[in-house]
N, C-alpha and C. Protein backbone atom coordinates (compact mmCIF):
# COMPACT_ATOMS: atom_id res chain seq x y z
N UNK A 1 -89.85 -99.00 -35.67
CA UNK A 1 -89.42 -100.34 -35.93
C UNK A 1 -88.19 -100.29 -36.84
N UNK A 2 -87.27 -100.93 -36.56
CA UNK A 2 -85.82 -100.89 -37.35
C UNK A 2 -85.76 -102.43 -38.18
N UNK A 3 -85.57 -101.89 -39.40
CA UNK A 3 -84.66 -103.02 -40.47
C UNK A 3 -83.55 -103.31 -40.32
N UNK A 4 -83.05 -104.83 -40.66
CA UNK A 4 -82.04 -104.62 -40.38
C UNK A 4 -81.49 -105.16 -42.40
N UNK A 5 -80.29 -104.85 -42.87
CA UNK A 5 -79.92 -104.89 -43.87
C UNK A 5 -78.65 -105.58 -43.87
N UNK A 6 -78.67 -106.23 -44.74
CA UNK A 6 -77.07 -107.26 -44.80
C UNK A 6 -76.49 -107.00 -46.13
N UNK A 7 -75.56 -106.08 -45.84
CA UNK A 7 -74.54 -106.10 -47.20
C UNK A 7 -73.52 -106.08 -47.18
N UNK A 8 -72.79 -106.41 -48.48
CA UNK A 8 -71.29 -107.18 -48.56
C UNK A 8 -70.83 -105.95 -49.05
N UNK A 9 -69.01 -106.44 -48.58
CA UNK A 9 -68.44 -105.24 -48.30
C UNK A 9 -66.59 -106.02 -48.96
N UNK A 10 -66.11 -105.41 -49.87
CA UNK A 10 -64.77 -105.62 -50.03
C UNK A 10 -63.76 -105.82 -48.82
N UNK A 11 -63.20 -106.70 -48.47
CA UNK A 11 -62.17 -106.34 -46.97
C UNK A 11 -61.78 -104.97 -46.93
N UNK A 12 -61.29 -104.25 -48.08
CA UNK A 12 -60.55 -103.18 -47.73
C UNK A 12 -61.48 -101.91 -47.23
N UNK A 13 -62.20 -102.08 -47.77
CA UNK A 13 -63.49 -101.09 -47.21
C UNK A 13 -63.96 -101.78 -45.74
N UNK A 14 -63.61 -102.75 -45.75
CA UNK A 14 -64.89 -103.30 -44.27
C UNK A 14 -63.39 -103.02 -43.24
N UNK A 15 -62.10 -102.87 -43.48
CA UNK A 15 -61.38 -102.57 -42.93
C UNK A 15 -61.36 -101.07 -42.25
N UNK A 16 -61.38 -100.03 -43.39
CA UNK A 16 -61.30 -99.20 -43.24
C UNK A 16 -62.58 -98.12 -42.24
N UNK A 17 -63.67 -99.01 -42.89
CA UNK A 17 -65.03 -99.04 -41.76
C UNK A 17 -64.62 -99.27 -40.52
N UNK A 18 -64.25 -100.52 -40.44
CA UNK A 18 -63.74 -100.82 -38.78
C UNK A 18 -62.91 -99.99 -37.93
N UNK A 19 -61.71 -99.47 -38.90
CA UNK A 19 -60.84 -98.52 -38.48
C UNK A 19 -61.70 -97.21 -37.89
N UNK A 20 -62.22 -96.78 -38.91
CA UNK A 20 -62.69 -95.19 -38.61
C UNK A 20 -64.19 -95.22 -37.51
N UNK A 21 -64.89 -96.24 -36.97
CA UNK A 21 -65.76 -96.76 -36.09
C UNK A 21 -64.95 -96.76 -34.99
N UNK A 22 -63.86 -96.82 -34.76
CA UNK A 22 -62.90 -97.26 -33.69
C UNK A 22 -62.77 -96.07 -33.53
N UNK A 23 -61.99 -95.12 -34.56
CA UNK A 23 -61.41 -93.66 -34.26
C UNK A 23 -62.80 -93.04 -33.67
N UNK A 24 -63.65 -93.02 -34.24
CA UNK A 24 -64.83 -92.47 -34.00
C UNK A 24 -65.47 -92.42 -32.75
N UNK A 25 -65.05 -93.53 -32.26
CA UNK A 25 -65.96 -94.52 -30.94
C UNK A 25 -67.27 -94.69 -31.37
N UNK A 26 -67.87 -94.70 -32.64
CA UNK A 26 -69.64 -95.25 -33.02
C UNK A 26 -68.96 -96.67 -33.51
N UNK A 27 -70.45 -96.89 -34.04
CA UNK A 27 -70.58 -98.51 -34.60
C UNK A 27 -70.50 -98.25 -36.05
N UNK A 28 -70.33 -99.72 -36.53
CA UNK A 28 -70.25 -99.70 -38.25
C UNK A 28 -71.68 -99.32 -38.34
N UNK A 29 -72.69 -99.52 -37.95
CA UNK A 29 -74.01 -99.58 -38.17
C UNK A 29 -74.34 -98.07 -38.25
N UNK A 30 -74.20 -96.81 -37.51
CA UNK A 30 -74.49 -95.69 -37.47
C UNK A 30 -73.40 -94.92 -38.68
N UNK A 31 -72.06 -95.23 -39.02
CA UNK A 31 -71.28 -94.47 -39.72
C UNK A 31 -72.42 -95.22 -41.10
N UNK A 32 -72.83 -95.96 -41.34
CA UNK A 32 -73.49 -96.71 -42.14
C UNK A 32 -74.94 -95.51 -43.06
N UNK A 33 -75.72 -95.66 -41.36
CA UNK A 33 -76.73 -94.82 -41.62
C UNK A 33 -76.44 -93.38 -42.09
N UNK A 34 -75.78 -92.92 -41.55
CA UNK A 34 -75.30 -91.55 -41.58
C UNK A 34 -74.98 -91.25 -42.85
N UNK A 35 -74.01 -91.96 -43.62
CA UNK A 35 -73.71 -92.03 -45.20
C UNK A 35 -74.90 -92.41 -45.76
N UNK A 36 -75.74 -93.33 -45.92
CA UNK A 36 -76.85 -93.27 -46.33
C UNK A 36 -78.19 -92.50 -46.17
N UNK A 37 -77.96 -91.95 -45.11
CA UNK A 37 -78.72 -90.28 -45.27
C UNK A 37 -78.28 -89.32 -45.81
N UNK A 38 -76.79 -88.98 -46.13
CA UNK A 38 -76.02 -88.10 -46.58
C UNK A 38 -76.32 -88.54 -48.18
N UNK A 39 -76.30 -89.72 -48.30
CA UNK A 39 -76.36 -90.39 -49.91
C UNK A 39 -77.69 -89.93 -50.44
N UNK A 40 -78.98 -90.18 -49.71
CA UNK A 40 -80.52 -90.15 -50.27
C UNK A 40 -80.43 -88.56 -50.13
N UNK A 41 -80.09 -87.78 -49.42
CA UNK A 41 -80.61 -86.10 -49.23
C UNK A 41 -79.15 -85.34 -50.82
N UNK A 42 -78.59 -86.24 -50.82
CA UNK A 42 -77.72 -86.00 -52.58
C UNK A 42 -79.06 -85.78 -53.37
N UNK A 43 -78.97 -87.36 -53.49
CA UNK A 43 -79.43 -87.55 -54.50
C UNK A 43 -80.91 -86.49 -54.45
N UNK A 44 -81.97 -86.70 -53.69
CA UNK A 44 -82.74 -85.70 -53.79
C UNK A 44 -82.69 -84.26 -54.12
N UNK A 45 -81.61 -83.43 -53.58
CA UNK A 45 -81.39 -82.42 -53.93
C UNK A 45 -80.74 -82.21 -55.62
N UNK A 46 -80.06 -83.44 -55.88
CA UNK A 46 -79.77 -83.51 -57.67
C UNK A 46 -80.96 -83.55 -58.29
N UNK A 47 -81.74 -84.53 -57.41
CA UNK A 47 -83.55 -84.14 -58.53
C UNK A 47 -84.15 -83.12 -58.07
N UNK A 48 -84.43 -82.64 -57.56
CA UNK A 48 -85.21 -81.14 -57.32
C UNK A 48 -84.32 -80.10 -58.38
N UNK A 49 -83.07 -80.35 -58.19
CA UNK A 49 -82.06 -78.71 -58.81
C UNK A 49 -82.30 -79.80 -60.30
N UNK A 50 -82.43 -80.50 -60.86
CA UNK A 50 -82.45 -80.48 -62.60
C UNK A 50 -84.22 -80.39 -62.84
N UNK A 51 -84.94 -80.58 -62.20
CA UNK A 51 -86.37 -80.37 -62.35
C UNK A 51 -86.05 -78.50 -62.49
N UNK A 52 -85.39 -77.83 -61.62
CA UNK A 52 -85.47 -76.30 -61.32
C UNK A 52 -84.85 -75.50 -62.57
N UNK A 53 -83.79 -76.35 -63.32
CA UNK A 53 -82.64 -75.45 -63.82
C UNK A 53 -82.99 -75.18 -65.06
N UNK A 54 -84.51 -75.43 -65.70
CA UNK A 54 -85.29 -74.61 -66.85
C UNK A 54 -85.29 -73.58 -66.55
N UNK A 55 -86.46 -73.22 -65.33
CA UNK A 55 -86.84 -72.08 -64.95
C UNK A 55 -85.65 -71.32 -64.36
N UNK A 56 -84.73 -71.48 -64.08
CA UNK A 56 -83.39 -70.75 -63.70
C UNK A 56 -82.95 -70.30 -64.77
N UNK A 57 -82.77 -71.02 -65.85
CA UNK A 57 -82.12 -70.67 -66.75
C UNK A 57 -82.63 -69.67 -67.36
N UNK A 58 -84.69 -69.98 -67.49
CA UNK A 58 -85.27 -69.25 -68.07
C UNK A 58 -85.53 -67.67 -67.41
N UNK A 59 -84.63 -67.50 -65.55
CA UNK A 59 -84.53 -66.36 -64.94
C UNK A 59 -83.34 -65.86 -65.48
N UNK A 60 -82.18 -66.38 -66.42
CA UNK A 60 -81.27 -66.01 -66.57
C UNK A 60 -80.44 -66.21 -65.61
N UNK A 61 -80.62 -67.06 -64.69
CA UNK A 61 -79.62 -67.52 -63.76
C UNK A 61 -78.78 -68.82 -64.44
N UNK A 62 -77.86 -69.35 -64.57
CA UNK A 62 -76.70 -70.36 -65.35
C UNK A 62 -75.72 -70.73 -64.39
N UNK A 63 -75.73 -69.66 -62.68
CA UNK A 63 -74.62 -70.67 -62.27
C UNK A 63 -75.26 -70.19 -61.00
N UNK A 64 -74.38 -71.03 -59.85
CA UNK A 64 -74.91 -70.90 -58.18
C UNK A 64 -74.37 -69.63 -57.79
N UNK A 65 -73.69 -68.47 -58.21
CA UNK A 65 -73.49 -67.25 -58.06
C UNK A 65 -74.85 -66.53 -58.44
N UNK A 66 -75.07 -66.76 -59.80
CA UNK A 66 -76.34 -66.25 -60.16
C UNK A 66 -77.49 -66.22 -59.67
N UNK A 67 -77.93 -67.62 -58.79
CA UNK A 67 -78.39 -67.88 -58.14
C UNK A 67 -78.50 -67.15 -56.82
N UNK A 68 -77.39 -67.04 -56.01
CA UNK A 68 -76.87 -66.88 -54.72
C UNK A 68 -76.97 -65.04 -54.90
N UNK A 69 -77.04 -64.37 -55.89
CA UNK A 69 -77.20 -63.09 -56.13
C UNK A 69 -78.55 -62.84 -56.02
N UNK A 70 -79.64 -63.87 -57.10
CA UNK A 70 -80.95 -63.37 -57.06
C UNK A 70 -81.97 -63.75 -55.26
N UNK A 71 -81.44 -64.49 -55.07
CA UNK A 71 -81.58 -64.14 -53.50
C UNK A 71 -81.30 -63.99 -52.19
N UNK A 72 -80.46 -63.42 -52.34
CA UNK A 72 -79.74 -62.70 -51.53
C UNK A 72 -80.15 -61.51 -51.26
């Protein structure tokens, strides 16, 4: 079952939406969703990695090299 959501949009942005929907050949509605899945899987991954970056730290890991070394 689909929601539907109504939100306001500056012209210059609802312009530029329109534009790049066109280049695209999708709808405003899917470039829509798409950023807002891209937006919620952010933000989730920002809360999981500051919940993690005790115990990283406390591996002596401090950066995504450090990281990208210990498992690898």
């Amino acid at each position: 079952m689909r929601h539907s959501v109504a939100i306001s949009l500056p012209p210059e942005l609802a312009e530029r939406l329109d534009a790049f929907a066109e280049e695209e050949g999708t709808s405003r509605s899917e470039i829509v969703r798409d950023a807002l899945r891209r937006y919620l899987a952010l933000r989730q991954f920002e809360q999981v990695r500051a919940q993690v970056i005790p115990f990283a730290e406390a591996a002596g890991a401090f950066t995504d090299e450090d990281v990208f070394r210990t498992v690898s």
